[in-house]
Protein backbone atom coordinates (compact mmCIF):
# COMPACT_ATOMS: atom_id res chain seq x y z
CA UNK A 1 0.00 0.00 0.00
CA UNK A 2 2.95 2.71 0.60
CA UNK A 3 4.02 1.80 -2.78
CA UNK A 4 0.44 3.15 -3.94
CA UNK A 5 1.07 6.42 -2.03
CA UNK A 6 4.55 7.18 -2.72
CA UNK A 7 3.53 6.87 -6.57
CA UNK A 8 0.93 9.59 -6.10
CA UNK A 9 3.58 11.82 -4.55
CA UNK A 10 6.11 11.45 -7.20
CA UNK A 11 3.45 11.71 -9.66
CA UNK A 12 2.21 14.72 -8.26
CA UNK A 13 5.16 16.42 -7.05
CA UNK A 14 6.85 15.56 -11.06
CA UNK A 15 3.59 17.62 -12.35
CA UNK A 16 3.94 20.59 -10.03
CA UNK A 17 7.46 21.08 -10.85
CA UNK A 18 6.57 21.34 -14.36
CA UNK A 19 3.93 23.17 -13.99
CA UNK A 20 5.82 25.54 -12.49
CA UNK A 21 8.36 25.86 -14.76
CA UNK A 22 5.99 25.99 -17.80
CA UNK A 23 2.83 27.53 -16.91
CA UNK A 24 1.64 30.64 -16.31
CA UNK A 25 -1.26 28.75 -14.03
CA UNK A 26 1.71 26.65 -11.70
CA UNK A 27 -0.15 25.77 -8.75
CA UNK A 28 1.04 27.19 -5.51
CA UNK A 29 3.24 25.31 -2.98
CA UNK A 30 0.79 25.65 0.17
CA UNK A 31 -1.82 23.51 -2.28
CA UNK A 32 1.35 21.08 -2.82
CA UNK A 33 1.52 21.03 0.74
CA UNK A 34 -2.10 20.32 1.27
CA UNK A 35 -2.30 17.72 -1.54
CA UNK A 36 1.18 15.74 0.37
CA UNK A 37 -0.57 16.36 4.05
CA UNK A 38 -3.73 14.75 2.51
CA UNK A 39 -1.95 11.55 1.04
CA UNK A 40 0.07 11.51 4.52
CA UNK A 41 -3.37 11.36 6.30
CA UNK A 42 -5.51 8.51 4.50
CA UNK A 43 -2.08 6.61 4.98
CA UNK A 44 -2.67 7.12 8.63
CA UNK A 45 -5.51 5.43 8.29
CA UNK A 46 -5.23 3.01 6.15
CA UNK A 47 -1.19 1.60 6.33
CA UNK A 48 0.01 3.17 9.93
CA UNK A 49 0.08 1.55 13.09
CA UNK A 50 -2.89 2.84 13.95
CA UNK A 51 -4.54 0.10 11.87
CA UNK A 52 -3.61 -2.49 14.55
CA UNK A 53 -6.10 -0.97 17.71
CA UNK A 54 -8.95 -0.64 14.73
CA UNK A 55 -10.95 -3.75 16.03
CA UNK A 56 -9.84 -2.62 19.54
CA UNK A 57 -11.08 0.61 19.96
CA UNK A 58 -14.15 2.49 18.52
CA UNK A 59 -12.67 5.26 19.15
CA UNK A 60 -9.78 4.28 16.49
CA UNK A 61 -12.14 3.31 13.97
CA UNK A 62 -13.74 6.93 14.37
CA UNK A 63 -10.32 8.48 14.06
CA UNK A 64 -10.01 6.56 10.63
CA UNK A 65 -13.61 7.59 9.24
CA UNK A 66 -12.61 11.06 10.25
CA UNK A 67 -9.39 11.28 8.40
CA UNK A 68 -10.87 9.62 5.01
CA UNK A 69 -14.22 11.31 5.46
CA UNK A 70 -13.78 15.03 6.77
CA UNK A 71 -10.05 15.83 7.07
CA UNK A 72 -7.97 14.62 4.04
CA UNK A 73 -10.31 15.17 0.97
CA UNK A 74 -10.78 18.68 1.37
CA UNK A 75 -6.84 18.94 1.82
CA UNK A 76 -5.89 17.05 -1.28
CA UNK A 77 -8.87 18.66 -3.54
CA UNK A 78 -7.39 22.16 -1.98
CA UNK A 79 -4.22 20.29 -3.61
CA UNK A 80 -5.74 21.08 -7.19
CA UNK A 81 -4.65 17.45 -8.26
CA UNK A 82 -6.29 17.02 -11.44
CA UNK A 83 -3.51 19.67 -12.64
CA UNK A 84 -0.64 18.23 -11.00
CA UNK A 85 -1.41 14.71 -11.71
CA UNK A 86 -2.32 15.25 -15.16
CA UNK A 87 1.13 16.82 -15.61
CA UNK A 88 3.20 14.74 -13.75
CA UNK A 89 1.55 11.74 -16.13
CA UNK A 90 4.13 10.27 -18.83
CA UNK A 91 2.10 11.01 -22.25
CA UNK A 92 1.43 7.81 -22.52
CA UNK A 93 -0.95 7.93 -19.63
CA UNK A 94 -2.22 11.16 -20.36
CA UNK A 95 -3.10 10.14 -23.77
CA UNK A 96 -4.93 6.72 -22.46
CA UNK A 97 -6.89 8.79 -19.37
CA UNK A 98 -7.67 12.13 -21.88
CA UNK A 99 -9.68 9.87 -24.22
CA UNK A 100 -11.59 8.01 -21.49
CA UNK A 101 -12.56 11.75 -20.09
CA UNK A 102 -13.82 12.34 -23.35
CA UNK A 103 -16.43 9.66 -23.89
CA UNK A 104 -19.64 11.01 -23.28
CA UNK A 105 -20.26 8.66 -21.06
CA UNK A 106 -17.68 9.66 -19.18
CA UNK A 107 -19.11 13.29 -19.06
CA UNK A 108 -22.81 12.38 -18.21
CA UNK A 109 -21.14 10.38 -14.89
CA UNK A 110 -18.78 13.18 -13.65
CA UNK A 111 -21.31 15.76 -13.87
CA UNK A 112 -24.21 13.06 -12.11
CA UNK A 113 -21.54 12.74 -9.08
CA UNK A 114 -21.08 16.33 -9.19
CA UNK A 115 -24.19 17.29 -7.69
CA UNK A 116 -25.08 18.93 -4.65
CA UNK A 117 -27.84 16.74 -3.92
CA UNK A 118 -25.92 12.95 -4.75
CA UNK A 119 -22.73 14.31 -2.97
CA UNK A 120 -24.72 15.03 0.35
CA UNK A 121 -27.12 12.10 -0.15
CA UNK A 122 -24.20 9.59 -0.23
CA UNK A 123 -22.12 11.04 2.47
CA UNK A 124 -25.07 10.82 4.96
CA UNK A 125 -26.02 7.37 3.74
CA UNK A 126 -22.42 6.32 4.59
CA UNK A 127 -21.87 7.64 7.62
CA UNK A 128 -25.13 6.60 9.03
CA UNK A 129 -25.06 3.16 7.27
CA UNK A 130 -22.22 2.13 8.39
CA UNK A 131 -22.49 3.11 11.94
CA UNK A 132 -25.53 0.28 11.69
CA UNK A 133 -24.25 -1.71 14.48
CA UNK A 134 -25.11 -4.79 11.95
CA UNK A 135 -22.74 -2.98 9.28
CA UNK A 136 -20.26 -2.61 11.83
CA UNK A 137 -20.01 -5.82 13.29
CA UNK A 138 -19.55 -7.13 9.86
CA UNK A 139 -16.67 -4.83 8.84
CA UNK A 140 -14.98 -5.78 12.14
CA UNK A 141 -14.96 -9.27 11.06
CA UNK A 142 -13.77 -9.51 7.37
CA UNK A 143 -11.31 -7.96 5.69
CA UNK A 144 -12.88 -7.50 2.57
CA UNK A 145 -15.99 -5.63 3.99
CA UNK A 146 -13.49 -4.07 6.07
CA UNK A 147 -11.47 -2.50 2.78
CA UNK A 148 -14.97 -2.07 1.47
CA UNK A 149 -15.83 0.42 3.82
CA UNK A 150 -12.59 2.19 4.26
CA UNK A 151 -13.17 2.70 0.44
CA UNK A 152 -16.49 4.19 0.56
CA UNK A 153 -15.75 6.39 3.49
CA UNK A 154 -12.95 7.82 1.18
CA UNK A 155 -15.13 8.05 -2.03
CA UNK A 156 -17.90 9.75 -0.10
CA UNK A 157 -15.61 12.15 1.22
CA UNK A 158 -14.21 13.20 -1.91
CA UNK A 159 -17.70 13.29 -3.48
CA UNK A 160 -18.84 15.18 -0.46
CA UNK A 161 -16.01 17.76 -0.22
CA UNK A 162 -16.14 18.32 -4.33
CA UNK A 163 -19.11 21.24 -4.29
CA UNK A 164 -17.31 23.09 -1.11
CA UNK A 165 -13.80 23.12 -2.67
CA UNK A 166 -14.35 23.92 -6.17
CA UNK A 167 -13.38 26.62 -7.59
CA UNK A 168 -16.17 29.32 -7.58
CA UNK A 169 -18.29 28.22 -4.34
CA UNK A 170 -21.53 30.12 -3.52
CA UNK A 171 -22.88 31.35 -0.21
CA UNK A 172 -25.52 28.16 -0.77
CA UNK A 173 -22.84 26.09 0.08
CA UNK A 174 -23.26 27.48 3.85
CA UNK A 175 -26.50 25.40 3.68
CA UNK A 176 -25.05 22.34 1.79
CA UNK A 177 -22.66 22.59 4.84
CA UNK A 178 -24.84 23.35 7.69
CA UNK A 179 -27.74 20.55 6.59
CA UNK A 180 -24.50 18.07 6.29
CA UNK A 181 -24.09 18.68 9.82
CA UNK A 182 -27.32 17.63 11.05
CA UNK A 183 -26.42 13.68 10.63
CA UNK A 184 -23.02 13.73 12.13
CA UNK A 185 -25.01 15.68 15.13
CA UNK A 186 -27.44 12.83 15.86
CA UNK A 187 -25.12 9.94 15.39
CA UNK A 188 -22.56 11.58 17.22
CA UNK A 189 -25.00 12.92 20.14
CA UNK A 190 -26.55 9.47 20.33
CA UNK A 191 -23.05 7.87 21.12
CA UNK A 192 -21.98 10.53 23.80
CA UNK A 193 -25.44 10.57 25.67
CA UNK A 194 -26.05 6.38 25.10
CA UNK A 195 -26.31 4.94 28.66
CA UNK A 196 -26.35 1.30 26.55
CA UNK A 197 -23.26 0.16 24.60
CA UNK A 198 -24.50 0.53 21.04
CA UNK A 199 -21.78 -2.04 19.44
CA UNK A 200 -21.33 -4.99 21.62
CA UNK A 201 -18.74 -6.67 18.97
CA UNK A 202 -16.22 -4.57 21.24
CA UNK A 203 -17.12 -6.53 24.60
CA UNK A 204 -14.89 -9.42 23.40
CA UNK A 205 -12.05 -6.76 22.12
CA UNK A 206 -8.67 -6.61 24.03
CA UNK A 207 -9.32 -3.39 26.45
CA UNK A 208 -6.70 -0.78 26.50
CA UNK A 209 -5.47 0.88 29.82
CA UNK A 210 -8.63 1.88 32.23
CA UNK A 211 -10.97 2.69 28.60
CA UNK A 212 -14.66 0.33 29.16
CA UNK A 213 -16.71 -0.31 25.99
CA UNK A 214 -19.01 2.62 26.93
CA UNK A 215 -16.36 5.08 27.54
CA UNK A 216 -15.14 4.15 24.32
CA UNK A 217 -18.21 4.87 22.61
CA UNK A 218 -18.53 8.08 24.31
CA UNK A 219 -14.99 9.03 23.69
CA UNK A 220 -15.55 8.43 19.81
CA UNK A 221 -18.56 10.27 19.57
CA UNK A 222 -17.45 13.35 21.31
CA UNK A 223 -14.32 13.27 19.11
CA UNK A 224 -16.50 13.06 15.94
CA UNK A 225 -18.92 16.44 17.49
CA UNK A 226 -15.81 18.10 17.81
CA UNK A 227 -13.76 17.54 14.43
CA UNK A 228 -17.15 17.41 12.08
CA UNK A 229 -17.69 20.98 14.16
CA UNK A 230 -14.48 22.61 13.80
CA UNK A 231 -13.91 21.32 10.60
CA UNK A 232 -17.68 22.49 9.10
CA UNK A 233 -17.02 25.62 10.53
CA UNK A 234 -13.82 26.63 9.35
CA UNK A 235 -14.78 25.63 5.70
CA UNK A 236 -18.13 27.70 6.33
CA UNK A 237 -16.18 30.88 7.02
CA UNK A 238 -13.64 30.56 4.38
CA UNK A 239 -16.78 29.84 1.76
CA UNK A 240 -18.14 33.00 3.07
CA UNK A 241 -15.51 35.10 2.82
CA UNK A 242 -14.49 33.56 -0.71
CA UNK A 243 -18.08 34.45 -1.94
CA UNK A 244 -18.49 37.66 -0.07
CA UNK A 245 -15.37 38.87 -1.90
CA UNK A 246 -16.29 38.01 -4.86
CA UNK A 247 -19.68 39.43 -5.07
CA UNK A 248 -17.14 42.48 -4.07
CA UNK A 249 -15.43 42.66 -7.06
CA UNK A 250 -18.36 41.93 -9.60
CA UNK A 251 -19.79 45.09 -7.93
CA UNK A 252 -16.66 46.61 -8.33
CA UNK A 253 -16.78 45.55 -12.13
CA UNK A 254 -20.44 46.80 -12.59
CA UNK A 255 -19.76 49.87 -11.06
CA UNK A 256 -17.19 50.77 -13.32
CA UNK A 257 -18.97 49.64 -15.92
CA UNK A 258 -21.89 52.01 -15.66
CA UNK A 259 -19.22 54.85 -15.35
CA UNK A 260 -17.67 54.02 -18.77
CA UNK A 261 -21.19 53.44 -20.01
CA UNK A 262 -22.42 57.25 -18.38
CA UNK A 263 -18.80 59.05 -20.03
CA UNK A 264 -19.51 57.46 -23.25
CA UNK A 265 -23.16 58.40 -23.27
CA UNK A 266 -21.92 62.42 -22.07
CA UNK A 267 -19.37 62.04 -25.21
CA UNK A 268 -21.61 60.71 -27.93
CA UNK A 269 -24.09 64.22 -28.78
């Protein structure tokens, strides 16, 4: 699997260089930082240590759906990569992947997943589903469903994160945002203030230090209040601002506009 990640970074980091060597639209080192800081994260979760204390802890397992879910898709979308990969492709690659993006079929299904509406739908659907104590207990005990869901709680992120990081967000994303909170709330509320372990599966884990199953669960749903919170938040004021400011300047633009408009109209008899 670190073969997997170090390929993206060499990939990436070989299209950035050139990028900014060559073009006039070189993407910015903080986004190569955020783009590197993302990979570094989902490999937290997925190839670290941290794997191990998975079927231990639910706290761990929250910790993972937190990193692939809320914390490293915004930071490698931020990361611009479909400019930096695309470059750092030999033109072999970027020959075989251009005409695949340009099927129409192609087309139709990138701009279905690009909505709004399917992005929220399926994040909510796999947080909630998978928090299913059935769903749960069934991940814990094979791999493959396992994998299965680490994969989805990464697609959904991305998918999820793809109409607050793109490139010309509105001030309806503050809704998109605040109505995406709303789930994480009641799962996360229902762990915290649950008097009754919700996943007994972890009853027959190894316990860690002083930690009991319910103070696990409560532990892991404060943690996902507070990062789904903070994290919500601080992408809800940069949206505003980003929007905000831009509304600026096409008033800006429209003022000036009538004043060119007015002169000309004061030249022309």
């Amino acid at each position: 699997m670190i073969l997997v990640f170090v390929f993206l970074a060499v990939v990436y980091l070989r299209g950035w260089l050139q990028l900014r060597a060559t073009s006039a639209t070189r993407v910015r080192a903080w986004r190569a930082a955020s783009f590197l800081t993302g990979l570094l994260l989902i490999w937290g979760a997925l190839g670290s240590p941290l794997v191990a204390y998975d079927h231990h802890l639910l706290t761990v397992h929250m910790i993972q759906h937190l990193l692939l879910m809320t914390v490293a898709p915004p930071l490698i979308l931020l990361g611009e990569p479909h400019l930096a990969l695309w470059h750092g492709l030999p033109r072999a690659g970027r020959s075989l992947l251009g005409w695949s993006l340009q099927r129409s079929v192609a087309q139709r299904f990138a701009r279905t997943l690009s909505r709004p509406t399917l992005c929220w739908t399926v994040s909510a659907l796999t947080l909630v589903g998978w928090h299913v104590p059935a769903l749960l207990t069934l991940a814990l005990h094979s791999a493959v469903w396992h994998s299965f869901e680490q994969a989805t709680f990464l697609g959904a992120g991305f998918l999820f994160w793809w109409p607050v990081v793109q490139p010309w967000p509105s001030l309806s994303t503050l809704l998109y945002l605040f109505f995406a909170t709303l789930p994480c709330d009641i799962l996360s509320g229902f762990l915290v203030f649950s008097e009754r372990v919700a996943y007994p599966v972890y009853f027959s884990a190894p316990r860690h230090a002083s930690l009991s199953v319910l103070d696990d669960q409560q532990l892991a749903g404060a943690l996902m209040w507070t990062v789904v919170t903070i994290v919500y938040l601080v992408a809800g004021v940069i949206v505003a601002t980003r929007s905000l400011s831009r509304r600026s300047v096409l008033v800006d633009v429209s003022s000036a506009l009538d004043v060119v408009c007015d002169l000309e109209s004061g030249l022309v008899p």
